[in-house]
C-alpha atoms as a PDB file:
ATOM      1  CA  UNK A   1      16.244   3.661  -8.954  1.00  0.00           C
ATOM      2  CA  UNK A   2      17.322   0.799 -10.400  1.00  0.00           C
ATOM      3  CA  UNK A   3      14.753  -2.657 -10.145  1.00  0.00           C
ATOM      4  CA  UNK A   4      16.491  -6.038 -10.656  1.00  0.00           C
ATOM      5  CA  UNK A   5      13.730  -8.902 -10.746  1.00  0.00           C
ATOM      6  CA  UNK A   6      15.315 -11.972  -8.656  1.00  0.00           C
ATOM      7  CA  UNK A   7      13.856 -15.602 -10.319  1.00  0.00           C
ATOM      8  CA  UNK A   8      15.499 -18.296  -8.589  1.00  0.00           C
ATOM      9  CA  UNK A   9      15.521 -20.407 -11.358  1.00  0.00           C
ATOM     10  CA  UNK A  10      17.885 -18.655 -13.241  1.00  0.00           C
ATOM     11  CA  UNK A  11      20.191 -16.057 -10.701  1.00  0.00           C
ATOM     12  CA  UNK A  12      22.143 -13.473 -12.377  1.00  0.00           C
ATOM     13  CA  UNK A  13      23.093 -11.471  -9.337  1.00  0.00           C
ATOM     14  CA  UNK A  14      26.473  -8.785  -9.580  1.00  0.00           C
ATOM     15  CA  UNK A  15      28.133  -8.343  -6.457  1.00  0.00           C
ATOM     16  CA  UNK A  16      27.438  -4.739  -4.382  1.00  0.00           C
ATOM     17  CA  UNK A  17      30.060  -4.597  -1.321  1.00  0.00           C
ATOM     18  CA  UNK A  18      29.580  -1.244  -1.000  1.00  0.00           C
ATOM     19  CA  UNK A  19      25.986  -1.630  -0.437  1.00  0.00           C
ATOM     20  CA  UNK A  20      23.199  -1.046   2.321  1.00  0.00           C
ATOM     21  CA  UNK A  21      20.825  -3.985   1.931  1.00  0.00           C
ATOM     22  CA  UNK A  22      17.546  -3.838   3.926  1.00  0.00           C
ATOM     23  CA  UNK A  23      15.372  -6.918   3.808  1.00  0.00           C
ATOM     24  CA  UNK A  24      11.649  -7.166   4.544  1.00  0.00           C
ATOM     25  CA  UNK A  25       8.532  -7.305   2.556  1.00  0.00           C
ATOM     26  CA  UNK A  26       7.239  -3.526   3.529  1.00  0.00           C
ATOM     27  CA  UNK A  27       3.677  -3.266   3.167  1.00  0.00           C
ATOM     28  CA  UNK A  28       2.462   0.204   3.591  1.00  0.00           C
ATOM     29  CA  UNK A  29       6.533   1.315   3.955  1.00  0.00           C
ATOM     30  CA  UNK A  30       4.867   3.002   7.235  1.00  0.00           C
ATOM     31  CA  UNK A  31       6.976   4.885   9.431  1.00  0.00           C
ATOM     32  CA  UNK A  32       8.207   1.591  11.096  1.00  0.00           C
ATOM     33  CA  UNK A  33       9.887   0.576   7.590  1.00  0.00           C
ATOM     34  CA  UNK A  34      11.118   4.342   6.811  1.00  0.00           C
ATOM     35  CA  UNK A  35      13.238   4.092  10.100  1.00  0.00           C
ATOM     36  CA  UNK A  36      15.019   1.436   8.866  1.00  0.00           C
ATOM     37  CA  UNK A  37      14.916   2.474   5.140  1.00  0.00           C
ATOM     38  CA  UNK A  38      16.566   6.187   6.394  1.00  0.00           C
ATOM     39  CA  UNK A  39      19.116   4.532   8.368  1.00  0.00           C
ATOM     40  CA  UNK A  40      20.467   2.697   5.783  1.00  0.00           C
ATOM     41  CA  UNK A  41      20.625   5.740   3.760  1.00  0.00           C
ATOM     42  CA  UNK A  42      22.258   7.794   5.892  1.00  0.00           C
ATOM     43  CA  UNK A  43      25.174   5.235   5.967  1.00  0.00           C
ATOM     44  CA  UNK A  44      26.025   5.354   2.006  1.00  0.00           C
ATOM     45  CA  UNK A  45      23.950   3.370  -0.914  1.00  0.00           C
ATOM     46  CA  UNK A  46      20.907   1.603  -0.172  1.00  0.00           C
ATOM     47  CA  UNK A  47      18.995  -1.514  -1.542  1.00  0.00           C
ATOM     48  CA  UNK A  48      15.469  -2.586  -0.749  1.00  0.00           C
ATOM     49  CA  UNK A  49      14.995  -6.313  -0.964  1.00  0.00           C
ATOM     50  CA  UNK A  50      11.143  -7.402  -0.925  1.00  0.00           C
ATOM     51  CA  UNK A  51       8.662  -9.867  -3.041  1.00  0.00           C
ATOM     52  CA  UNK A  52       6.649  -9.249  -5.916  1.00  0.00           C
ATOM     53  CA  UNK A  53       3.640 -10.730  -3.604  1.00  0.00           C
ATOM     54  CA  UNK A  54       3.346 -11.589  -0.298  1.00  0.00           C
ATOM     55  CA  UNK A  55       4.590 -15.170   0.712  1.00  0.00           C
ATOM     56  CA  UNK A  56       1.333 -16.120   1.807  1.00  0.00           C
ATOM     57  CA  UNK A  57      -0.574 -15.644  -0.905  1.00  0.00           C
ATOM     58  CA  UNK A  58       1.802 -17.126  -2.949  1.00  0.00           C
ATOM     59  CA  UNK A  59       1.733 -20.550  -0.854  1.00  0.00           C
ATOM     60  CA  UNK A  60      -2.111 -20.051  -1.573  1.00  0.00           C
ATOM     61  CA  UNK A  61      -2.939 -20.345   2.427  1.00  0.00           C
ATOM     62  CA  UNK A  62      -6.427 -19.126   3.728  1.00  0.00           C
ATOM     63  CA  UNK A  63      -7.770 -15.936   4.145  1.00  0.00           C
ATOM     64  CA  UNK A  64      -8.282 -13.365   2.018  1.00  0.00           C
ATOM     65  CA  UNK A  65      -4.854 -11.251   1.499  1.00  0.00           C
ATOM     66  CA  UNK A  66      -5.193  -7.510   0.815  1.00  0.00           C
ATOM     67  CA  UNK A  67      -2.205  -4.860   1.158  1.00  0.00           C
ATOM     68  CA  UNK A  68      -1.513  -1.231   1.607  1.00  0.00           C
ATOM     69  CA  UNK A  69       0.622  -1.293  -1.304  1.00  0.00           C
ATOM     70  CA  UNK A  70       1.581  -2.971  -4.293  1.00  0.00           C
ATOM     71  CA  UNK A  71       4.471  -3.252  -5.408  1.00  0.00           C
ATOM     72  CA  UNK A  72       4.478  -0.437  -8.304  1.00  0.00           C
ATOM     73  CA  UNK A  73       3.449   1.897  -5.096  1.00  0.00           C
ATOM     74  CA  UNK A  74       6.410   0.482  -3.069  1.00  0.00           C
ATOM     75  CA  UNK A  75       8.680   1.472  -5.881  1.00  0.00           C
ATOM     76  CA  UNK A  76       7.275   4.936  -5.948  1.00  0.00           C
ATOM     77  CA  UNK A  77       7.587   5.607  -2.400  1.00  0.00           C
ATOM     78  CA  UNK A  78      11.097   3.833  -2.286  1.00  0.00           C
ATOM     79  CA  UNK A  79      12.572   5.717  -4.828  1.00  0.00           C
ATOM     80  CA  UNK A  80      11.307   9.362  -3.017  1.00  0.00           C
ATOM     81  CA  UNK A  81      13.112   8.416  -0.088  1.00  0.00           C
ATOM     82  CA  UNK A  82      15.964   7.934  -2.194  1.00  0.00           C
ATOM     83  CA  UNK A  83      16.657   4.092  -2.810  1.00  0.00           C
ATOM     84  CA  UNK A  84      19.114   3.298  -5.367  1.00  0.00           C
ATOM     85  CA  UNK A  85      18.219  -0.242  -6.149  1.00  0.00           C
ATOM     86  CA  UNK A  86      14.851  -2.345  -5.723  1.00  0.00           C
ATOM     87  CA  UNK A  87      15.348  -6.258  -5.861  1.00  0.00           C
ATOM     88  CA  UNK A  88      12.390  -7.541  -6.411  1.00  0.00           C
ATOM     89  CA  UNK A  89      11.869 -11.647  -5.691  1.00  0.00           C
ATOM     90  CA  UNK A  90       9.811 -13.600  -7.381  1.00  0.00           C
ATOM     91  CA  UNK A  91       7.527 -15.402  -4.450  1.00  0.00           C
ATOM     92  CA  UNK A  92       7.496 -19.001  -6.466  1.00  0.00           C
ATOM     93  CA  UNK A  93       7.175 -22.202  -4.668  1.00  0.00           C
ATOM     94  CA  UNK A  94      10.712 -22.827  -5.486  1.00  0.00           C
ATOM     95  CA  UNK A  95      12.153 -19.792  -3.673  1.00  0.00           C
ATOM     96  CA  UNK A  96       9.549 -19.661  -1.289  1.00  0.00           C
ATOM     97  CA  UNK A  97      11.253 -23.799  -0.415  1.00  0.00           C
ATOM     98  CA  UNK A  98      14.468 -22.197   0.460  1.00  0.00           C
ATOM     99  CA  UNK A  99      15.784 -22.865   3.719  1.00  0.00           C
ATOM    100  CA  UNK A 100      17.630 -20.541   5.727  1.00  0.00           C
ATOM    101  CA  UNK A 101      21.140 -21.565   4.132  1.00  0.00           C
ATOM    102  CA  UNK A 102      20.068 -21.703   0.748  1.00  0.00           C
ATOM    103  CA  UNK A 103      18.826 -18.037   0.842  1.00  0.00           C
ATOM    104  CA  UNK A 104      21.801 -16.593   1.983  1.00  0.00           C
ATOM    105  CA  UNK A 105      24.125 -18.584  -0.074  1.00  0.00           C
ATOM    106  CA  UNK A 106      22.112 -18.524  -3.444  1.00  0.00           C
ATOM    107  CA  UNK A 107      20.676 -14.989  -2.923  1.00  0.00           C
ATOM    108  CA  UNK A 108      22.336 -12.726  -0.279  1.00  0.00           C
ATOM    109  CA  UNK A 109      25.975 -13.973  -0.541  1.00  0.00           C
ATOM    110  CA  UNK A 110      25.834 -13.676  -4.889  1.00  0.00           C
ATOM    111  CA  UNK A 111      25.187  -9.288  -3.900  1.00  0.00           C
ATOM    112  CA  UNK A 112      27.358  -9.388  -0.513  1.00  0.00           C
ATOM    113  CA  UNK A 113      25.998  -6.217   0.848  1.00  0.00           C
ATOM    114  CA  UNK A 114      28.175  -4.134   2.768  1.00  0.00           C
ATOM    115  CA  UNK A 115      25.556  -4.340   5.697  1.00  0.00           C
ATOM    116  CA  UNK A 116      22.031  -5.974   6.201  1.00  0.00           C
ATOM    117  CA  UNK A 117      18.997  -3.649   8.154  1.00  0.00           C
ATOM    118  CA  UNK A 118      16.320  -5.773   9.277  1.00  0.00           C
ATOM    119  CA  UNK A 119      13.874  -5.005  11.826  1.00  0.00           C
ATOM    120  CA  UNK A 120      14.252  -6.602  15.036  1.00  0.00           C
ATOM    121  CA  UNK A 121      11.270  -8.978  14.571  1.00  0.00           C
ATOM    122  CA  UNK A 122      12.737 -10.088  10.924  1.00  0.00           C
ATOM    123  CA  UNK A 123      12.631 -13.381   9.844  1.00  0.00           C
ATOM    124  CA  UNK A 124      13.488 -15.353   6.582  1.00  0.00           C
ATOM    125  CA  UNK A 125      14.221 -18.933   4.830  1.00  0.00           C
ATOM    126  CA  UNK A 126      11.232 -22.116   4.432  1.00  0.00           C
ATOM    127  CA  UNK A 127       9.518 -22.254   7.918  1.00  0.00           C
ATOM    128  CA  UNK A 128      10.839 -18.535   8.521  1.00  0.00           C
ATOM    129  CA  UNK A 129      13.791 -20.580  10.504  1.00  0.00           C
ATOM    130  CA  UNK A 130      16.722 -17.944   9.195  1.00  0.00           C
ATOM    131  CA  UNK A 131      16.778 -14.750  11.635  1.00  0.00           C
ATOM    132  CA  UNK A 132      18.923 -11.881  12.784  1.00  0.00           C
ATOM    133  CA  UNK A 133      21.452 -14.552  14.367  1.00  0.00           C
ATOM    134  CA  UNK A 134      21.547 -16.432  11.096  1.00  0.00           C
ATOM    135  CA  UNK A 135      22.278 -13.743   9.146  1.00  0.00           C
ATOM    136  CA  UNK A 136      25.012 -12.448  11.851  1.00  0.00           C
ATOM    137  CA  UNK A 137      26.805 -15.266  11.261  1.00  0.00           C
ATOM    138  CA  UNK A 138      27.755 -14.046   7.572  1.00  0.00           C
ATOM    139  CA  UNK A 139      27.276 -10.376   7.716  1.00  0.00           C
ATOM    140  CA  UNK A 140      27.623  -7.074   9.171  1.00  0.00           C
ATOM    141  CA  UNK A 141      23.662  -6.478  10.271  1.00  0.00           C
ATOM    142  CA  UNK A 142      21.957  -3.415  12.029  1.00  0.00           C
ATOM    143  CA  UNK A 143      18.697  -4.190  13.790  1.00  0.00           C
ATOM    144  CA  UNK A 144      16.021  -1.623  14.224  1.00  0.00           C
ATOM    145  CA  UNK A 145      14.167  -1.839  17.210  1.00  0.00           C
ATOM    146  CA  UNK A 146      10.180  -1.308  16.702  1.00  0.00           C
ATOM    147  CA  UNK A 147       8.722   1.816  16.551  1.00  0.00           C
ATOM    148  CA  UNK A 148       5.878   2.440  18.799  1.00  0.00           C
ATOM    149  CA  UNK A 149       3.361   5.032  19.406  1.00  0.00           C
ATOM    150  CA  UNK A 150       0.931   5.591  22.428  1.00  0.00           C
ATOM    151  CA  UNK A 151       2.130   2.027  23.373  1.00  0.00           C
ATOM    152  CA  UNK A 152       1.062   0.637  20.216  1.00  0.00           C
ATOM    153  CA  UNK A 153       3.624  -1.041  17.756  1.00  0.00           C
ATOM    154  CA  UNK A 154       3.407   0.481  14.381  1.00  0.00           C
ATOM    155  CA  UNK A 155       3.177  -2.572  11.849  1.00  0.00           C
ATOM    156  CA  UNK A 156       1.133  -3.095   8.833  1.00  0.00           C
ATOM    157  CA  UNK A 157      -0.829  -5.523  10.524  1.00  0.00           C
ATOM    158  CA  UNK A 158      -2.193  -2.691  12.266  1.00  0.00           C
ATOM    159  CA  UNK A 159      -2.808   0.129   9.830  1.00  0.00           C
ATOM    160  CA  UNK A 160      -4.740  -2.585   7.785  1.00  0.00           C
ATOM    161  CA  UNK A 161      -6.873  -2.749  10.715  1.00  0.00           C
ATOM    162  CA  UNK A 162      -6.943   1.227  11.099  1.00  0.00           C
ATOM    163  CA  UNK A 163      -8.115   1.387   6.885  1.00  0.00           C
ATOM    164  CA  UNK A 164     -10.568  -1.528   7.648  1.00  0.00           C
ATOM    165  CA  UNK A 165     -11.914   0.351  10.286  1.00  0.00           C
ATOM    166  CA  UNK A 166     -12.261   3.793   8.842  1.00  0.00           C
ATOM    167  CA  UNK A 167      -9.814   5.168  10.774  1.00  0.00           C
ATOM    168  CA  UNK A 168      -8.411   6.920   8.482  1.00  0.00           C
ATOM    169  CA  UNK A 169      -6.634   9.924  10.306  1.00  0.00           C
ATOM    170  CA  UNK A 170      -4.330   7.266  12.535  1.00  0.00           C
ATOM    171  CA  UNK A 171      -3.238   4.881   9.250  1.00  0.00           C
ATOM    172  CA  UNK A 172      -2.591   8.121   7.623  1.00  0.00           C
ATOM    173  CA  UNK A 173      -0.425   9.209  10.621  1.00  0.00           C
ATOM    174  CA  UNK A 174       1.227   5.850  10.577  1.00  0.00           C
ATOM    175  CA  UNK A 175       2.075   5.947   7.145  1.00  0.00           C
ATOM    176  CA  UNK A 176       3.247   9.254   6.837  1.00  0.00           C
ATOM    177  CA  UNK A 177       0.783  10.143   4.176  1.00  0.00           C
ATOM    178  CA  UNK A 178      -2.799   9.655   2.739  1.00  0.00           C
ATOM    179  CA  UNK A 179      -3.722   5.610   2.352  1.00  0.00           C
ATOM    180  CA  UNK A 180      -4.091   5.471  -1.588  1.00  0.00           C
ATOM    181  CA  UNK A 181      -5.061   2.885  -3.943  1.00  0.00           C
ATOM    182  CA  UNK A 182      -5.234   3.081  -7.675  1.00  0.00           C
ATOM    183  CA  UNK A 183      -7.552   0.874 -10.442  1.00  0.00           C
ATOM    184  CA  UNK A 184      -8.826   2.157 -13.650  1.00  0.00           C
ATOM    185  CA  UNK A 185     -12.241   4.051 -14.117  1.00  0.00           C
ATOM    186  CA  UNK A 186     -15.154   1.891 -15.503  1.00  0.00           C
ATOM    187  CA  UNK A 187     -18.353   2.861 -16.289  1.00  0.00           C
ATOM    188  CA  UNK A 188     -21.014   2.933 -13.934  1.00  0.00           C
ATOM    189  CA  UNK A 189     -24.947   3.561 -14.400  1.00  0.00           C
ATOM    190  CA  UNK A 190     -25.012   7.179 -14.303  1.00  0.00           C
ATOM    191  CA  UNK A 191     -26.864   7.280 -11.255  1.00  0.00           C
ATOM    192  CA  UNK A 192     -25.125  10.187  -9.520  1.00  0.00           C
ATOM    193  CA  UNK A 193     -25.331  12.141 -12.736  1.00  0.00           C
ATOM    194  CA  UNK A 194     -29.247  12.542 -12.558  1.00  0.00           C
ATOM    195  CA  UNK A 195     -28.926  14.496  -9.133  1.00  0.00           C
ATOM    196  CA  UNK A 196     -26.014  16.396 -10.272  1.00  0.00           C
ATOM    197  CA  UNK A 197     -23.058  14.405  -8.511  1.00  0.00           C
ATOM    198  CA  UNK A 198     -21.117  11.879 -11.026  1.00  0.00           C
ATOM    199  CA  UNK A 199     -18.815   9.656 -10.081  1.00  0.00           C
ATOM    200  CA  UNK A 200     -16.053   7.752 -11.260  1.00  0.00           C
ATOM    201  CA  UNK A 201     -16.673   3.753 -10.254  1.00  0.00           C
ATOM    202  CA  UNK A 202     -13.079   2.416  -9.852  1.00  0.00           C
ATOM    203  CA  UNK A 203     -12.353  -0.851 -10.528  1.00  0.00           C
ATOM    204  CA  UNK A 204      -9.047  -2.053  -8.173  1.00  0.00           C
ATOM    205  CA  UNK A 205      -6.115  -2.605 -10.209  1.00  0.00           C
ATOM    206  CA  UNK A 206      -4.493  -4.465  -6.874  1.00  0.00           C
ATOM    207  CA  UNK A 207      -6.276  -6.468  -4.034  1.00  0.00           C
ATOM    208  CA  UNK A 208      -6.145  -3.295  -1.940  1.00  0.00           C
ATOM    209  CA  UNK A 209      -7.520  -2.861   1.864  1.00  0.00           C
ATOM    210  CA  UNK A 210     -10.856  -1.814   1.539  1.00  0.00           C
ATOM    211  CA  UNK A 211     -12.273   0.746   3.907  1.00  0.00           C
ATOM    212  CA  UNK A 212     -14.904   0.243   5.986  1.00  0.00           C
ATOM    213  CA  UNK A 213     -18.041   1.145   4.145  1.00  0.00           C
ATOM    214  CA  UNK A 214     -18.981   4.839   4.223  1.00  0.00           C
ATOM    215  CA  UNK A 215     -18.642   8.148   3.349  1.00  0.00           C
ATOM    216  CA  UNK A 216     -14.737   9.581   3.041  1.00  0.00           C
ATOM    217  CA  UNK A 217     -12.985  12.856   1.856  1.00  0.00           C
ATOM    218  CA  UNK A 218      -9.633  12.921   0.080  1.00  0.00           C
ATOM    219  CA  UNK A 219      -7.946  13.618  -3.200  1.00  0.00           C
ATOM    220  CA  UNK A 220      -7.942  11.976  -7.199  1.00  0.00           C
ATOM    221  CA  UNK A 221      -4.712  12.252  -8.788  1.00  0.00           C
ATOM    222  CA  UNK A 222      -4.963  11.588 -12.264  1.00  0.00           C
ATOM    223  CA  UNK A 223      -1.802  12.851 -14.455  1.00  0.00           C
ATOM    224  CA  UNK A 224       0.016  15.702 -12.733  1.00  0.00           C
ATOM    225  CA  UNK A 225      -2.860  17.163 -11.309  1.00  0.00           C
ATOM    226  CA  UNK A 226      -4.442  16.780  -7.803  1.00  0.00           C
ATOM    227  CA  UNK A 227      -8.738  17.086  -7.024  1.00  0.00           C
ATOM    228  CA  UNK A 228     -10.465  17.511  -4.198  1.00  0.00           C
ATOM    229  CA  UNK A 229     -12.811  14.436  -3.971  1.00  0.00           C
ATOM    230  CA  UNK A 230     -15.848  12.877  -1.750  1.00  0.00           C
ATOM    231  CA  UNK A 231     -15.054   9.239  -1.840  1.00  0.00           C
ATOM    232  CA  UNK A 232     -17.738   6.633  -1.418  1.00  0.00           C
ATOM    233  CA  UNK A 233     -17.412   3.313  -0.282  1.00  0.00           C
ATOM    234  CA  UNK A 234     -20.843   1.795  -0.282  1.00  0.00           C
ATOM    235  CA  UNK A 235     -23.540  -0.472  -1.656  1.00  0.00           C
ATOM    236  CA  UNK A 236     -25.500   2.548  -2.536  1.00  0.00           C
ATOM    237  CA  UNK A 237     -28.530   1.151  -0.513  1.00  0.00           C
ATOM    238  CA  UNK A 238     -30.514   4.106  -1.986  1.00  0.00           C
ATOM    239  CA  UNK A 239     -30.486   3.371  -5.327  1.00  0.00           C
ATOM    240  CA  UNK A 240     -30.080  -0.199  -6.722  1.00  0.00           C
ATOM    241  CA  UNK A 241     -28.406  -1.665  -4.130  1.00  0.00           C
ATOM    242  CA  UNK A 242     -25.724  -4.296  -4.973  1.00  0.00           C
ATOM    243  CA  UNK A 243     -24.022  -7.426  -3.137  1.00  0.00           C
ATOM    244  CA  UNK A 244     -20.803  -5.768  -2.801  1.00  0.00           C
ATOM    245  CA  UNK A 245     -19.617  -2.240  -1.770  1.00  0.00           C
ATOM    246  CA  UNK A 246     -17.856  -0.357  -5.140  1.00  0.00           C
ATOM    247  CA  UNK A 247     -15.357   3.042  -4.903  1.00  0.00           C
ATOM    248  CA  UNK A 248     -17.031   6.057  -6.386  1.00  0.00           C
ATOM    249  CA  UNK A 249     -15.587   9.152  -6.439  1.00  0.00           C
ATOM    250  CA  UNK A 250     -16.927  12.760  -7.121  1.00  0.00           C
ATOM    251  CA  UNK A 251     -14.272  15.438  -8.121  1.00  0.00           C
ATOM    252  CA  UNK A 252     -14.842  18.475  -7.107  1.00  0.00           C
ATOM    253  CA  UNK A 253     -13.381  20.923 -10.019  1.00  0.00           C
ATOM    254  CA  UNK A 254     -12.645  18.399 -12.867  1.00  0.00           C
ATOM    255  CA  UNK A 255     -14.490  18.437 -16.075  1.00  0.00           C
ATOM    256  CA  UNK A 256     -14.270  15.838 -18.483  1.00  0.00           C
ATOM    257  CA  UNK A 257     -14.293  11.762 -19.141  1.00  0.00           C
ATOM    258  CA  UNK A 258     -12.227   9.514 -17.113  1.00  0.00           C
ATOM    259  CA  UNK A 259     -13.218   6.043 -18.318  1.00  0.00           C
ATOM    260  CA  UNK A 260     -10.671   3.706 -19.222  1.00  0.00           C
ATOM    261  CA  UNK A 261      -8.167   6.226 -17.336  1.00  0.00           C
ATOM    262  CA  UNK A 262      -5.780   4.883 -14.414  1.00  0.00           C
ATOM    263  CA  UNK A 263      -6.349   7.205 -11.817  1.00  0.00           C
ATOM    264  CA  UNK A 264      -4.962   7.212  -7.426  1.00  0.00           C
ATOM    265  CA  UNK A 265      -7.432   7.427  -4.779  1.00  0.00           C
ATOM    266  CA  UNK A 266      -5.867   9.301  -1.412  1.00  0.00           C
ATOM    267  CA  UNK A 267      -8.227   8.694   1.406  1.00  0.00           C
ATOM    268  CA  UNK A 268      -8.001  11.909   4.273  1.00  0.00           C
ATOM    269  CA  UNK A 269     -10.646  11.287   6.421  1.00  0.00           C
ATOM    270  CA  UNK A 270     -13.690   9.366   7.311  1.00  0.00           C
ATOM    271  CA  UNK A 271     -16.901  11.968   7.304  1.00  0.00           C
ATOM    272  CA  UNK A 272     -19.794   9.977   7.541  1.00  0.00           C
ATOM    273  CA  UNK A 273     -22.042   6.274   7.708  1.00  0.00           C
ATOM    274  CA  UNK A 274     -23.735   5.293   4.423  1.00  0.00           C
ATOM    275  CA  UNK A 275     -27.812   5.695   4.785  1.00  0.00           C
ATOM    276  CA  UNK A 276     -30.544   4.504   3.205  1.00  0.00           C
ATOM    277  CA  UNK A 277     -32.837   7.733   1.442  1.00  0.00           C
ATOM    278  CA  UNK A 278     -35.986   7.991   1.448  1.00  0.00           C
ATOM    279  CA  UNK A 279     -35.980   9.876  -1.972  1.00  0.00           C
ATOM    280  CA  UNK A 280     -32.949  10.762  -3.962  1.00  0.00           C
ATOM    281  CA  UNK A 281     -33.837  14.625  -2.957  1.00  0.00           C
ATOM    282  CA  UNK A 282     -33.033  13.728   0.240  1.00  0.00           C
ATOM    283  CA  UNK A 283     -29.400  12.083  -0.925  1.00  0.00           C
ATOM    284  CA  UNK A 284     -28.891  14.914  -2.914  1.00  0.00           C
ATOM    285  CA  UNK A 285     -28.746  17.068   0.393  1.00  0.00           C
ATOM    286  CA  UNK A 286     -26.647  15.059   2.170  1.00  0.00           C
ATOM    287  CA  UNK A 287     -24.441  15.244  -0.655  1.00  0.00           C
ATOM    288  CA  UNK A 288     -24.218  18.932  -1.314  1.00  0.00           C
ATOM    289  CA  UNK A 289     -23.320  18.604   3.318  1.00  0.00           C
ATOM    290  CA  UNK A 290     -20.585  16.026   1.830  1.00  0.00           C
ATOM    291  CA  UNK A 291     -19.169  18.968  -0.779  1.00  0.00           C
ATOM    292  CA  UNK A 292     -19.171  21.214   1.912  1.00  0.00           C
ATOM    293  CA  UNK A 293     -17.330  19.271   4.294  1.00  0.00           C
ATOM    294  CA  UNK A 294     -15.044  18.484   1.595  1.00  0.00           C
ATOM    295  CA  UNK A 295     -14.413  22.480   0.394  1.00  0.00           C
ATOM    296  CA  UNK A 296     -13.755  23.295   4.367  1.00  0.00           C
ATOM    297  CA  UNK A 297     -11.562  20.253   5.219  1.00  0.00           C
ATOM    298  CA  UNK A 298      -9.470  19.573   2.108  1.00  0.00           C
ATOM    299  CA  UNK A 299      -6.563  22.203   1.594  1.00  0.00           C
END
């Protein structure tokens, strides 16, 4: 897959006319997005058009901003579903000033697509004034109609929700596969060492959803290989509690040293509430319950 980096500032955009061009920003490319993304596919060469960061954040509004994916993970996912090109725009004030016109006449008219896919609720330009008309009005565009399940519409709005929640099972559903983040391993204070469970305390190399605060199972991928793994979102109200819940995980089989190593974190399914011990004999119980759950649960 090829990625061309879009600055505003300074376009140097080739022309694609044979090209599928689908436009959106695709956070957690859930099965909403892969809809449209396998459409476009199945009609000849595809394109993915989406921002390095969301607008939002970029404008610097309120809130906190946290995403399902960032944008390395987009272009990992992209390219498995067989993507040929990832333009990637840089979310600066200037672009993000754009009106309607001015996007499609400095951006979308320099590649002129073949066809556009948007989804039905798609909206683009300053003000988000530019939609499905505007765009109809210069090109050949296929709308996808949002997908729903059990009545509910599948957007990333929600899953974020789901992951917030601990519903785990559901955003995994919705996504099509195990909500992962990824950050490099830092060291801890050996705590889970002493009562025979270490952990690897990962620090967030993206401003990732955070799950609700517990006690999860899932998998480490570090390199080519995959671990079973009892994930832990917590405070650790047992032992030195902090201010702010931390990622640990324990691997089941792996021996050896993984600070200072990149590693992904897929979260399966939500097992149990954090608790306050009473001794860490009584943690270490509940932990060799956790392994348990994990060796019976995790394929």
């Amino acid at each position: 897959m090829k990625i061309i980096e879009i600055d505003v500032e300074n376009i140097s955009l080739d022309e694609n006319p044979n090209l599928n061009l689908v436009l959106g920003f695709f956070d957690g490319i859930h099965l909403g997005h892969q809809k449209m993304i396998n459409k476009a596919i199945s009609e000849g060469e595809t394109g993915v058009m989406t921002f390095d960061v969301s607008p939002g954040f970029a404008l610097g509004k309120g809130g906190k901003f946290s995403h399902i994916t960032s944008l390395y993970d987009k272009s990992v996912i992209l390219k498995g579903l067989g993507v040929k090109y990832l333009y990637v725009l840089r979310a600066t004030p200037i672009l993000l000033s754009l009106d309607k016109d001015e996007f499609i006449n400095k951006i979308l008219k320099k590649i002129n697509p073949k066809k556009i896919f948007v989804g039905e609720d798609y909206h683009f330009g300053k003000d988000a004034l530019g939609d499905i008309n505007t765009l109809k009005e210069y090109f050949d565009v296929d709308v996808t109609t949002l997908l729903k399940r059990d009545g509910q519409k599948i957007s990333s709005r929600y899953i974020r929700e789901l992951i917030s929640s601990g519903e785990m099972k559901k955003a995994n559903e919705y996504l099509s596969r195990p909500y992962q983040i990824s950050g490099l391993v830092i060291e801890g204070k050996h705590n889970g060492e002493k009562i025979g469970f270490p952990t690897a305390n990962l620090e967030l190399s993206y401003p990732y959803v955070l799950p609700k605060i517990g006690v999860y199972i899932g998998y480490v991928k570090y390199l080519s290989s995959k671990y079973k793994a009892i994930i832990s979102v917590s405070t650790h109200p047992t032992i030195q509690e902090l201010k702010e819940p931390i990622i640990e995980v324990h691997l089941l089989s792996y021996k050896g040293n993984l600070y200072g190593k990149e590693i992904d974190v897929q979260f399966v399914d939500y097992i149990r509430d954090i608790y306050k011990f009473a001794s860490l004999d009584g943690l270490k119980d509940q932990l060799e319950k956790d392994l348990e759950t994990a060796k019976n649960n995790l394929k």
